[in-house]
Structures are given as structure tokens and as C-alpha cells.
N, C-alpha and C. Protein backbone atom coordinates (compact mmCIF):
# COMPACT_ATOMS: atom_id res chain seq x y z
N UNK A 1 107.04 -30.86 -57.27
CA UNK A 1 105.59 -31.01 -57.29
C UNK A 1 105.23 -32.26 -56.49
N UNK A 2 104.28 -32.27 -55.62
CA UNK A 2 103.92 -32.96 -54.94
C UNK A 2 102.71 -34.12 -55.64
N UNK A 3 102.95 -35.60 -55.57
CA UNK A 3 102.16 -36.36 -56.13
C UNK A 3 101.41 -36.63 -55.19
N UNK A 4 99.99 -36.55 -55.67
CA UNK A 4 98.49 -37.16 -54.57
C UNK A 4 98.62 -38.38 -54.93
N UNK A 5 98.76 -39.34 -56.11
CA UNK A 5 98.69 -40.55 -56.31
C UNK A 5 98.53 -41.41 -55.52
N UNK A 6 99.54 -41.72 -54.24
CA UNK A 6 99.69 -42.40 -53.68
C UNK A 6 99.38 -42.31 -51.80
N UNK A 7 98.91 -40.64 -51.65
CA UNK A 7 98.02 -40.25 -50.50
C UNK A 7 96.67 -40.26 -50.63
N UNK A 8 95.74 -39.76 -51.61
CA UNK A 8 94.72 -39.60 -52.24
C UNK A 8 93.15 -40.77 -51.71
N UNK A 9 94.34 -42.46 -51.48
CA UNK A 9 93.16 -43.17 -51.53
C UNK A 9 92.56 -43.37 -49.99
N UNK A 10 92.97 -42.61 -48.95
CA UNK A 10 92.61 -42.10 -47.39
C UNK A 10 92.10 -41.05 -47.87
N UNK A 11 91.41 -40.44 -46.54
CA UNK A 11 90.76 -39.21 -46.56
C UNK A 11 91.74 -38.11 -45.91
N UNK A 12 92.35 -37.08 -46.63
CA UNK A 12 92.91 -36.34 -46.09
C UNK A 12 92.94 -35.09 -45.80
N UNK A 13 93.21 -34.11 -44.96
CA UNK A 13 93.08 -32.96 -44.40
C UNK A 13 93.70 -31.99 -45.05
N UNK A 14 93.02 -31.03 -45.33
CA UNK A 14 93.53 -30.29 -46.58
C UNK A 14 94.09 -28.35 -45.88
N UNK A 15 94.83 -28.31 -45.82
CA UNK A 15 94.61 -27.12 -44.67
C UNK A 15 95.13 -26.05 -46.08
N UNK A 16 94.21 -25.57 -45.63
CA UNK A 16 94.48 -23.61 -46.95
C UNK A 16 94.92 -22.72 -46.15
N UNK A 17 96.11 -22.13 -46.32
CA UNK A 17 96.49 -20.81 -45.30
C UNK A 17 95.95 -20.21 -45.23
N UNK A 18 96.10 -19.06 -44.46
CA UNK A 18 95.97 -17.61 -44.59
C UNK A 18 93.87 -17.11 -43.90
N UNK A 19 93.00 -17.49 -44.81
CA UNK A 19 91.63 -17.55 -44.64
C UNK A 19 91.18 -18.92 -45.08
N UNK A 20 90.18 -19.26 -45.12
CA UNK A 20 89.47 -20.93 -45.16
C UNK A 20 88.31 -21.00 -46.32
N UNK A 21 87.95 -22.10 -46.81
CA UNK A 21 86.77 -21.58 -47.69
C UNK A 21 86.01 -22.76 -46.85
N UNK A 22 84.74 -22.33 -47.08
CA UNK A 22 84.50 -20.99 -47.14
C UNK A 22 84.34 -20.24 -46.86
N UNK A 23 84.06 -19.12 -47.55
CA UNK A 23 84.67 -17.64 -46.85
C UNK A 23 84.50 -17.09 -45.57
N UNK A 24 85.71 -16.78 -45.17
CA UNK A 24 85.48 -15.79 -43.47
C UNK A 24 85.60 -16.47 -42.39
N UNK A 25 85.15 -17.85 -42.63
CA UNK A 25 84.44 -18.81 -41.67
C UNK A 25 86.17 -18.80 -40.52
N UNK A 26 86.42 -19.08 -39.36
CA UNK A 26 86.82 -19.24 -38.90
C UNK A 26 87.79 -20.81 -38.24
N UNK A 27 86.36 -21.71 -38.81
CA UNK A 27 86.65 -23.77 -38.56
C UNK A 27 87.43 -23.70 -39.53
N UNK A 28 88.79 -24.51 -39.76
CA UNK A 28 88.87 -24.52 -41.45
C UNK A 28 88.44 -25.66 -42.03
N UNK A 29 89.75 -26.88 -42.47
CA UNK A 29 89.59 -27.23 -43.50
C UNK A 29 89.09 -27.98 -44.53
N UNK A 30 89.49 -28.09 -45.26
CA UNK A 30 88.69 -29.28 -46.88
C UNK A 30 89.13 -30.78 -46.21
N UNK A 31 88.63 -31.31 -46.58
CA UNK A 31 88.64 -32.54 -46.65
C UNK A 31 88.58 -33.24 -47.94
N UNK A 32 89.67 -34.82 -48.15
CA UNK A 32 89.72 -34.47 -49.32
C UNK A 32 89.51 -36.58 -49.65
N UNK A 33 88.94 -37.06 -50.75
CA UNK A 33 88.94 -38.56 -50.85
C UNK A 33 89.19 -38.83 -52.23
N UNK A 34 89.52 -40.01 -52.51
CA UNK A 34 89.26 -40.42 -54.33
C UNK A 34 87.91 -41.07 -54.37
N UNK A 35 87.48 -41.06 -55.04
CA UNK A 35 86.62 -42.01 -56.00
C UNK A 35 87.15 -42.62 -57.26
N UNK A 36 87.39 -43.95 -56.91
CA UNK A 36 87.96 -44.79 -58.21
C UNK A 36 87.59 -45.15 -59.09
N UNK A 37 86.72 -44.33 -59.62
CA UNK A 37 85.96 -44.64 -60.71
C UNK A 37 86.66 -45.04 -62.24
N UNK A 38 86.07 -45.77 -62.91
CA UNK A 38 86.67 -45.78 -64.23
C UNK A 38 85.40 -45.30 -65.67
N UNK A 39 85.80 -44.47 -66.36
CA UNK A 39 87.78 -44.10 -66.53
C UNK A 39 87.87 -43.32 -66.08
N UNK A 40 87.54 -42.30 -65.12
CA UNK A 40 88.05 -41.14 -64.80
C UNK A 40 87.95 -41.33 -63.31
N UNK A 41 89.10 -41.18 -62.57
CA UNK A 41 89.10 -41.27 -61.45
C UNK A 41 88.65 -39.80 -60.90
N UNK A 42 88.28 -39.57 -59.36
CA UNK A 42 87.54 -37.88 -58.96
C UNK A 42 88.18 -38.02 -57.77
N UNK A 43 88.79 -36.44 -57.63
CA UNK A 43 88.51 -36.24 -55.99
C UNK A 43 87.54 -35.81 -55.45
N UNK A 44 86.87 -36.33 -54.06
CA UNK A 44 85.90 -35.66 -53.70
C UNK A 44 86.31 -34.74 -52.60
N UNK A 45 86.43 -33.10 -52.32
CA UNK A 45 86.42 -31.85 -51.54
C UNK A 45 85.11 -32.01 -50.63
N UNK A 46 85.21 -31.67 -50.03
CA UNK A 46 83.94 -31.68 -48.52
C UNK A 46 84.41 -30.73 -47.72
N UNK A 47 84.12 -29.57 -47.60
CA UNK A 47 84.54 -28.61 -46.31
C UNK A 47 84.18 -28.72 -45.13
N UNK A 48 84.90 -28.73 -43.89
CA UNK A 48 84.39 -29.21 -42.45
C UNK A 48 83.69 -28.35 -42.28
N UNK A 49 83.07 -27.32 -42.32
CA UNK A 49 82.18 -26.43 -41.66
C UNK A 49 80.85 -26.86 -42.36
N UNK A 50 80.59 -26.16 -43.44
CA UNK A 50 79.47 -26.41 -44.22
C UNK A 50 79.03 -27.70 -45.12
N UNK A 51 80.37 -28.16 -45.10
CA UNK A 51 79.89 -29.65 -46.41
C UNK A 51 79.75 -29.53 -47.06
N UNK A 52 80.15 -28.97 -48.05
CA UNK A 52 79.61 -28.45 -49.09
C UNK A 52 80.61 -28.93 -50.31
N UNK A 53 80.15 -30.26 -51.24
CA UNK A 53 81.05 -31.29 -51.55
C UNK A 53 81.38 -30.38 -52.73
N UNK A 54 82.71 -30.81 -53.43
CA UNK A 54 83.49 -30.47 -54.56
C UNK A 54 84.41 -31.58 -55.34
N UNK A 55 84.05 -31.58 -56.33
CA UNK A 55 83.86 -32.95 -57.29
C UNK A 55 85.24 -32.18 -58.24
N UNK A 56 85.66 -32.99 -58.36
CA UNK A 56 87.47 -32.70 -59.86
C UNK A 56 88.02 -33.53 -60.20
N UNK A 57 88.13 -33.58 -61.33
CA UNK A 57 89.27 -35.26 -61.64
C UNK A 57 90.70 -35.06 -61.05
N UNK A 58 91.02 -36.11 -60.68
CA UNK A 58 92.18 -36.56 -60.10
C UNK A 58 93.28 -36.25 -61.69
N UNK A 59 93.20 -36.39 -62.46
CA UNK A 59 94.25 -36.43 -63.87
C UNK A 59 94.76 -34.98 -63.96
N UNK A 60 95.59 -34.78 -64.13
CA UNK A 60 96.82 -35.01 -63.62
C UNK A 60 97.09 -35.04 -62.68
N UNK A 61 97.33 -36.02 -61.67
CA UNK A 61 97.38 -36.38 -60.01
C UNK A 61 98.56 -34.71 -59.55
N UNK A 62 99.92 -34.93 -60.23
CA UNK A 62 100.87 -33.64 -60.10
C UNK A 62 100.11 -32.66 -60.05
N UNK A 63 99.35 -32.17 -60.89
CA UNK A 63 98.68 -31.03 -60.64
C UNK A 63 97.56 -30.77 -59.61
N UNK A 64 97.09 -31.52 -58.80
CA UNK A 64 95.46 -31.95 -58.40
C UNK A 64 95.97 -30.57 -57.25
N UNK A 65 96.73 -30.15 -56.68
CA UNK A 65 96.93 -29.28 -55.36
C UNK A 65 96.65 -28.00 -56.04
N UNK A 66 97.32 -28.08 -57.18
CA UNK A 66 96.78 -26.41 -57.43
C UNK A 66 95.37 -26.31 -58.21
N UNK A 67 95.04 -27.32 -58.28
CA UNK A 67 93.76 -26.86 -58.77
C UNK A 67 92.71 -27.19 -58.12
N UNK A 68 93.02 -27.09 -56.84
CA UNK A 68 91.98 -27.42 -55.84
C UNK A 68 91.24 -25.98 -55.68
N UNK A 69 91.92 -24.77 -54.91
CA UNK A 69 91.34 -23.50 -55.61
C UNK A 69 90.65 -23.30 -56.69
N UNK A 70 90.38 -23.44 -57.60
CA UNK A 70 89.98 -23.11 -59.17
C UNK A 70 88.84 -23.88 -58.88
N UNK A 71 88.83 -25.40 -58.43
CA UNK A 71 87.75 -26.12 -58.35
C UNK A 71 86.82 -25.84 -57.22
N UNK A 72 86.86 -24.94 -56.02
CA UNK A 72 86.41 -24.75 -55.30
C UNK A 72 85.64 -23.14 -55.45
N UNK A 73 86.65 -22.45 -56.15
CA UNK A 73 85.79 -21.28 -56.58
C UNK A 73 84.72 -21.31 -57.70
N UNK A 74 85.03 -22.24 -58.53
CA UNK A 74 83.87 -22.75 -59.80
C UNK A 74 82.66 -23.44 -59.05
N UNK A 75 82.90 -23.94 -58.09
CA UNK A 75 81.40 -24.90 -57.07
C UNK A 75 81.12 -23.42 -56.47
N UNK A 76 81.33 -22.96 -55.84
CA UNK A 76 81.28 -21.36 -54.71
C UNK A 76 80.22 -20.93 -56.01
N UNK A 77 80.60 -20.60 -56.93
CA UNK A 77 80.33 -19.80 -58.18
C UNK A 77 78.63 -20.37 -58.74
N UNK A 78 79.27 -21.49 -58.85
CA UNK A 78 77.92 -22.54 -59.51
C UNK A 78 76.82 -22.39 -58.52
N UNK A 79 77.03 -21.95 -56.93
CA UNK A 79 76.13 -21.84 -56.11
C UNK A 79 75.48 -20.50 -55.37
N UNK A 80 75.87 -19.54 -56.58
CA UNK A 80 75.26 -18.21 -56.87
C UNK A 80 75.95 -17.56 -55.41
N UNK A 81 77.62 -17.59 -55.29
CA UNK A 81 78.39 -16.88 -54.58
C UNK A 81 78.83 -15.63 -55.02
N UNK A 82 78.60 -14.59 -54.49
CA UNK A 82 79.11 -13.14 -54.99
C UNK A 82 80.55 -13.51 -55.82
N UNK A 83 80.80 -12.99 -57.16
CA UNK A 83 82.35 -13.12 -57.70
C UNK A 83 83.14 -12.25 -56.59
N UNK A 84 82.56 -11.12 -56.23
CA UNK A 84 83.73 -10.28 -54.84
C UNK A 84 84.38 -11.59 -54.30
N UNK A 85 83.38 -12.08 -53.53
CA UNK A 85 83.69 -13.47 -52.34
C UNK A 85 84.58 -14.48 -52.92
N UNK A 86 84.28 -14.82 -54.17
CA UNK A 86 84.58 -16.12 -55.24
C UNK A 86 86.40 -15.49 -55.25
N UNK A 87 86.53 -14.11 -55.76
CA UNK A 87 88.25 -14.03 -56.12
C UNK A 87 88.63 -13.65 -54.95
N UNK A 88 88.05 -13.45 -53.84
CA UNK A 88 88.75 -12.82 -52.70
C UNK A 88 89.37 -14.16 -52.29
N UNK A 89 88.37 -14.82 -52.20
CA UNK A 89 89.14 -16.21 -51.69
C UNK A 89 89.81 -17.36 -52.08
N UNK A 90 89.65 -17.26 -53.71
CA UNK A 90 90.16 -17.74 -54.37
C UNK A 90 91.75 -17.22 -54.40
N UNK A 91 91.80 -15.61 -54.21
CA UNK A 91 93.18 -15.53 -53.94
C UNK A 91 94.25 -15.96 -52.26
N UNK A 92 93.63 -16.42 -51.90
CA UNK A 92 93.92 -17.06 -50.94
C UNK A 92 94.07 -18.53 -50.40
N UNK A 93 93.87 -19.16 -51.71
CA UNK A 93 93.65 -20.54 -51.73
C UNK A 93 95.20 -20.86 -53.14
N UNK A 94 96.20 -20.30 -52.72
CA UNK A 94 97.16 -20.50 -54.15
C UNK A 94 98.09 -21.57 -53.55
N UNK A 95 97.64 -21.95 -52.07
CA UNK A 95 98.92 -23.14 -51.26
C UNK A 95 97.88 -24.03 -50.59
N UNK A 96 98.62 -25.31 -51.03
CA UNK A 96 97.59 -26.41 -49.74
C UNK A 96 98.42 -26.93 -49.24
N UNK A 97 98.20 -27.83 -48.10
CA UNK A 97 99.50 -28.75 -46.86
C UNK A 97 98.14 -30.24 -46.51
N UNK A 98 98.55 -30.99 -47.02
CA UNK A 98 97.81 -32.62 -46.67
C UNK A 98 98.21 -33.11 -45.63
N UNK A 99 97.94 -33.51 -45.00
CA UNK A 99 97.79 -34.45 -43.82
C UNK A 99 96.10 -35.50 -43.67
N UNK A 100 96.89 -36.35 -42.55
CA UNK A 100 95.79 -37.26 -42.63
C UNK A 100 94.57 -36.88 -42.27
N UNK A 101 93.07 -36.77 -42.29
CA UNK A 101 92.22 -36.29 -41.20
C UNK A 101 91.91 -36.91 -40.14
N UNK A 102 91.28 -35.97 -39.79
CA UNK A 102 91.18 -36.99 -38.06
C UNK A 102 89.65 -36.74 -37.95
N UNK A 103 88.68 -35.97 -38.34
CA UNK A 103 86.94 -35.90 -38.39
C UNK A 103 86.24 -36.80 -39.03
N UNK A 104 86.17 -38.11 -37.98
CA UNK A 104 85.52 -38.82 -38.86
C UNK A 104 83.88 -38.55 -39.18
N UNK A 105 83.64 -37.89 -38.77
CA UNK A 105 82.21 -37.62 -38.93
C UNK A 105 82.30 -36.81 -40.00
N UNK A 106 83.06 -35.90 -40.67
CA UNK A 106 83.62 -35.85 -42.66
C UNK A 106 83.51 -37.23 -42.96
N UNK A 107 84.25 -38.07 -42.85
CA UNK A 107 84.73 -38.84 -43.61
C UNK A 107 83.52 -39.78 -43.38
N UNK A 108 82.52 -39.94 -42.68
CA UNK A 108 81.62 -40.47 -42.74
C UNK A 108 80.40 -39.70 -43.88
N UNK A 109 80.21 -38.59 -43.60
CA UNK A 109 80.18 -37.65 -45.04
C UNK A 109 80.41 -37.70 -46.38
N UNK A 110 81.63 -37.99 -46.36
CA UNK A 110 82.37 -38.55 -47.56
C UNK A 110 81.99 -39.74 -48.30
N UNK A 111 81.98 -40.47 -47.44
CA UNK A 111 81.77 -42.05 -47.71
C UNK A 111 79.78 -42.20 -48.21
N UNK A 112 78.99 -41.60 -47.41
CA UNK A 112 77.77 -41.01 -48.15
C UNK A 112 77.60 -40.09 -49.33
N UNK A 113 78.34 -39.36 -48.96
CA UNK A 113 78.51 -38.77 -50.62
C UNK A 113 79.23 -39.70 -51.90
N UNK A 114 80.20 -40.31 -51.63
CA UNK A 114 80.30 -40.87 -52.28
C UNK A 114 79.76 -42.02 -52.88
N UNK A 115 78.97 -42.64 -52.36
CA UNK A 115 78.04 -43.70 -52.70
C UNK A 115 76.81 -43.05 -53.61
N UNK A 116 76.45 -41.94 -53.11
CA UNK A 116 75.50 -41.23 -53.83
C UNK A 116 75.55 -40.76 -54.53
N UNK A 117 76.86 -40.46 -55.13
CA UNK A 117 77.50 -39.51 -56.48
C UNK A 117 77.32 -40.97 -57.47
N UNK A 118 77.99 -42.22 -56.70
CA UNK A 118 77.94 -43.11 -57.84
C UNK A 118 76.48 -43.36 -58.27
N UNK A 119 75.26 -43.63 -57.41
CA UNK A 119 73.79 -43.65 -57.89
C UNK A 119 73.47 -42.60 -58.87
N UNK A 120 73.71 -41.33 -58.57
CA UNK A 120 73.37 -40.42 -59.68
C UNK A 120 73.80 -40.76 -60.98
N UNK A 121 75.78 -40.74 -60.91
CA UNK A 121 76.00 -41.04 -62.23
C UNK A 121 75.84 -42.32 -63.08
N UNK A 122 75.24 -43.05 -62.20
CA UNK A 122 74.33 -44.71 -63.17
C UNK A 122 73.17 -44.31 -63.48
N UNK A 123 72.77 -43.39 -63.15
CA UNK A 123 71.62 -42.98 -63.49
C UNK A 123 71.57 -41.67 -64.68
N UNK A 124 71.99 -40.92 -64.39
CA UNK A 124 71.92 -39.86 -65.05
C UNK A 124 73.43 -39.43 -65.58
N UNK A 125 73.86 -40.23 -66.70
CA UNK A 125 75.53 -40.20 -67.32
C UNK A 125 75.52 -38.91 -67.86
N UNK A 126 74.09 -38.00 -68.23
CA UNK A 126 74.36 -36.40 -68.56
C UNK A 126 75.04 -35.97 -67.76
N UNK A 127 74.90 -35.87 -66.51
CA UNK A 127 75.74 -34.72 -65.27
C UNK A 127 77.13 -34.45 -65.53
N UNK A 128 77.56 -33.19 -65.17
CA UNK A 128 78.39 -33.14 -65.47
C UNK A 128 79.00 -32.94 -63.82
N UNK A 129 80.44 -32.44 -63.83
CA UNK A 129 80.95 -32.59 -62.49
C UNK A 129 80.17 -31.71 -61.87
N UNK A 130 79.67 -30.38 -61.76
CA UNK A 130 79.72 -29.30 -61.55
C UNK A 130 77.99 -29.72 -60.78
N UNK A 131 77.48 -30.33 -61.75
CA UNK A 131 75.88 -30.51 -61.62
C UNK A 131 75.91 -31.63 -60.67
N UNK A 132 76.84 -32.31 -60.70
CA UNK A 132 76.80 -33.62 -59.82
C UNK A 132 77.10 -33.30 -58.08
N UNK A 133 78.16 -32.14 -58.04
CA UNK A 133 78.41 -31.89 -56.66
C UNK A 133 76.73 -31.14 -56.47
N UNK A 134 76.63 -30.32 -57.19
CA UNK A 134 75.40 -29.43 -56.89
C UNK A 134 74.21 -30.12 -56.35
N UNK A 135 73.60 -31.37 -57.06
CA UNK A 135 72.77 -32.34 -56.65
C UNK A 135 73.34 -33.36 -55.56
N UNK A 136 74.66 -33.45 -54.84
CA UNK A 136 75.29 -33.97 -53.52
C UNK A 136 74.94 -32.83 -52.80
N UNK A 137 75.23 -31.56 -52.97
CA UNK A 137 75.25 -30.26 -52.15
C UNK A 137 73.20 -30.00 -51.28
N UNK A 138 72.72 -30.85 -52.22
CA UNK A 138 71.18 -30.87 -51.62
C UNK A 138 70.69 -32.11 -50.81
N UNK A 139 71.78 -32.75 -49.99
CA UNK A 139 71.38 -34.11 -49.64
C UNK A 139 71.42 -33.67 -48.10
N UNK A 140 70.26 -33.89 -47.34
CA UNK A 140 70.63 -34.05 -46.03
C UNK A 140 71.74 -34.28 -45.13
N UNK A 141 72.23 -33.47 -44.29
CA UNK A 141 73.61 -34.05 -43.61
C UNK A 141 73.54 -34.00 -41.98
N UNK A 142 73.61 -34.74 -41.04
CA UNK A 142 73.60 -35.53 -39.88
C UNK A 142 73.93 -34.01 -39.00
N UNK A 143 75.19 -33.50 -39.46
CA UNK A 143 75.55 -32.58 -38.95
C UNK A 143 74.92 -31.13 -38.52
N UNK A 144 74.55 -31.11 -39.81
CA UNK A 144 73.62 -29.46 -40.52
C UNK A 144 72.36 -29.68 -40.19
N UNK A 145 72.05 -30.83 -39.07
CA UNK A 145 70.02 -30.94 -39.15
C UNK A 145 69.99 -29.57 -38.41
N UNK A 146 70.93 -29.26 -37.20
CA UNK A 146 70.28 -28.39 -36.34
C UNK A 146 70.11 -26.50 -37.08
N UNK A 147 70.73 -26.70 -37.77
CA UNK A 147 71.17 -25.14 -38.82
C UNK A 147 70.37 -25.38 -39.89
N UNK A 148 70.97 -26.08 -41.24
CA UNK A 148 70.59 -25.66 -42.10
C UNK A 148 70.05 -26.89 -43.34
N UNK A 149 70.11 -27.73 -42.36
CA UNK A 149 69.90 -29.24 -42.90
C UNK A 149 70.89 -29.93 -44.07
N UNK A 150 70.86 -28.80 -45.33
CA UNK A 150 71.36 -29.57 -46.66
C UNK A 150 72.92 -28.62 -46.79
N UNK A 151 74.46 -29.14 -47.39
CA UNK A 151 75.14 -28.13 -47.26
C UNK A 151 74.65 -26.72 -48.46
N UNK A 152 73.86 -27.07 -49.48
CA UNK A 152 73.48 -26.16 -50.54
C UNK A 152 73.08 -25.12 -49.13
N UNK A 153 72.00 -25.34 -48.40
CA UNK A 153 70.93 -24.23 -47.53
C UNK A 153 72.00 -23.63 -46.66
N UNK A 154 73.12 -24.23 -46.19
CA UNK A 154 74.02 -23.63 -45.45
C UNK A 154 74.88 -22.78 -45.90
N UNK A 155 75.34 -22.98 -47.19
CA UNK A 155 76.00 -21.82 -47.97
C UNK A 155 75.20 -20.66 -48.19
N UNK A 156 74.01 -20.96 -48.57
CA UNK A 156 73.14 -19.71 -48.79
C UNK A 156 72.82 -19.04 -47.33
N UNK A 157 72.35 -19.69 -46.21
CA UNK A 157 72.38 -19.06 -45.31
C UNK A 157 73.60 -18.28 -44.55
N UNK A 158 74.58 -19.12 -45.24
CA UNK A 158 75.92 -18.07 -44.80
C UNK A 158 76.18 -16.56 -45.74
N UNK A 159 75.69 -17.19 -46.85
CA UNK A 159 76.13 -15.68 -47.74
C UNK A 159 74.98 -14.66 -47.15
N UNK A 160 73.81 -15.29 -46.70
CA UNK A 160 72.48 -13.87 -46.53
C UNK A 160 73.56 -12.95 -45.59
N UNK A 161 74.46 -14.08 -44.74
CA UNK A 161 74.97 -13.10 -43.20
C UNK A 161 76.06 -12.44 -43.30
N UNK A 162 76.25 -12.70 -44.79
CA UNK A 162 77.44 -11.83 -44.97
C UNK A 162 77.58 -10.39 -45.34
């Protein structure tokens, strides 16, 4: 089993075989950061195409690879994704391979999202993970002005075309 522990605190490139989430899309992969929060440390997921952030605790670091799938189909899900789409690709997400990234314009992404996840949760300690990516998923992104502005509007505009 592979430990993130000690890769985790860079931003790293998350490559999913086979198909990409999300779905169909052709760009692939996740992008992946910690947030060191205490007590619960998070990874933050960001997909290079759409942005579309994904929030999971880091605990059990051993386990964090396979449950990167699970955590990505539960955000897909939370954002009123067909279940067809949700297990199709979820079965295709059962292997990941890390490497460093090289898009810094993610990781500039990242680094905004992450600052903004921490404002929410000083603010609003109700949220839960799920609600917290969802309210990141509606934030303007540099990238998406010319499409779809927010990554929430870009997922939905991808599922209308599906």
C-alpha cells in the first residue's frame, strides 16, 4: 500500500486509467493537495478540465488512493450527476498513479480554493465536507470565465451535452 503521507504536502498529479472524471472528457487528470488543518487534516481533488473541487480526509493516509473514487463519485452525485454516469465511472476509477503536477494554473486553483474552504469553515463549522466542496464548486474560476464561469455551471453544462 502506498503512503500519501509524505507526497501529499505538494500538489500532485493524479492520473486515473482507462477513462477520466469527469466523465468522457478526453483532458484528464485530478489534481491533488493537503490542507493541514487541525484536527482533521483534507485532501483537496480539483479536476484539470472542469475544477470541480473534491474535499476527503486524509485519515487513513494508506488508504487515501482508494478512496479517491468513492470520494469523487459522492461530489459527481451531490451535484445531481446521472447514477448511470456516477457507477460507470466510478468503475473505472479502482487505480490511481501520483506524480508531481506540472499545471500551475490548478495549483493556483488550489491554493484559492484552499484559502476559501478555510473562510467558510471559520465561519460556518456546520458544513460538512460534501457541502463545503459544493459551496467551493460555485466560486468563480480564471479559467472557466470564457465557458462556464463557476466549476458547479461547468459540470452541469457538461451533463446537458451528454
Amino acid at each position: 500500500m502506498h503512503d500519501l503521507s509524505d507526497e501529499i504536502p505538494v500538489a500532485v498529479h493524479i492520473a486515473v486509467p482507462r477513462r477520466t472524471w469527469p466523465p468522457k472528457l478526453d483532458h484528464p487528470p485530478v489534481e491533488a493537495t493537503m490542507l493541514p488543518w487541525r484536527p482533521r487534516q483534507l485532501i483537496l481533488l480539483v479536476n484539470e478540465q472542469m475544477l470541480l473541487p473534491v474535499l476527503m480526509p486524509l485519515a487513513p493516509a494508506a488508504s487515501a488512493s482508494s478512496r479517491i473514487g468513492p470520494e469523487i463519485a459522492a461530489a459527481l452525485a451531490a451535484h445531481q450527476t446521472p447514477v448511470s454516469l456516477v457507477d460507470g465511472e466510478l468503475s473505472q476509477m479502482r487505480d490511481c498513479r501520483f506524480a508531481p503536477t506540472a499545471n500551475r494554473s490548478v495549483v493556483g486553483i488550489m491554493t484559492d480554493f484552499s484559502l476559501l474552504a478555510d473562510v467558510y469553515r471559520q465561519t460556518d463549522r456546520d458544513l460538512n465536507l460534501l457541502e463545503l466542496a459544493k459551496k467551493l464548486a460555485t466560486t468563480p474560476c480564471g479559467p472557466l470565465y470564457r465557458r462556464h464561469t463557476s466549476p458547479d455551471r461547468e459540470l452541469q453544462a457538461f451533463l446537458r451535452a451528454v
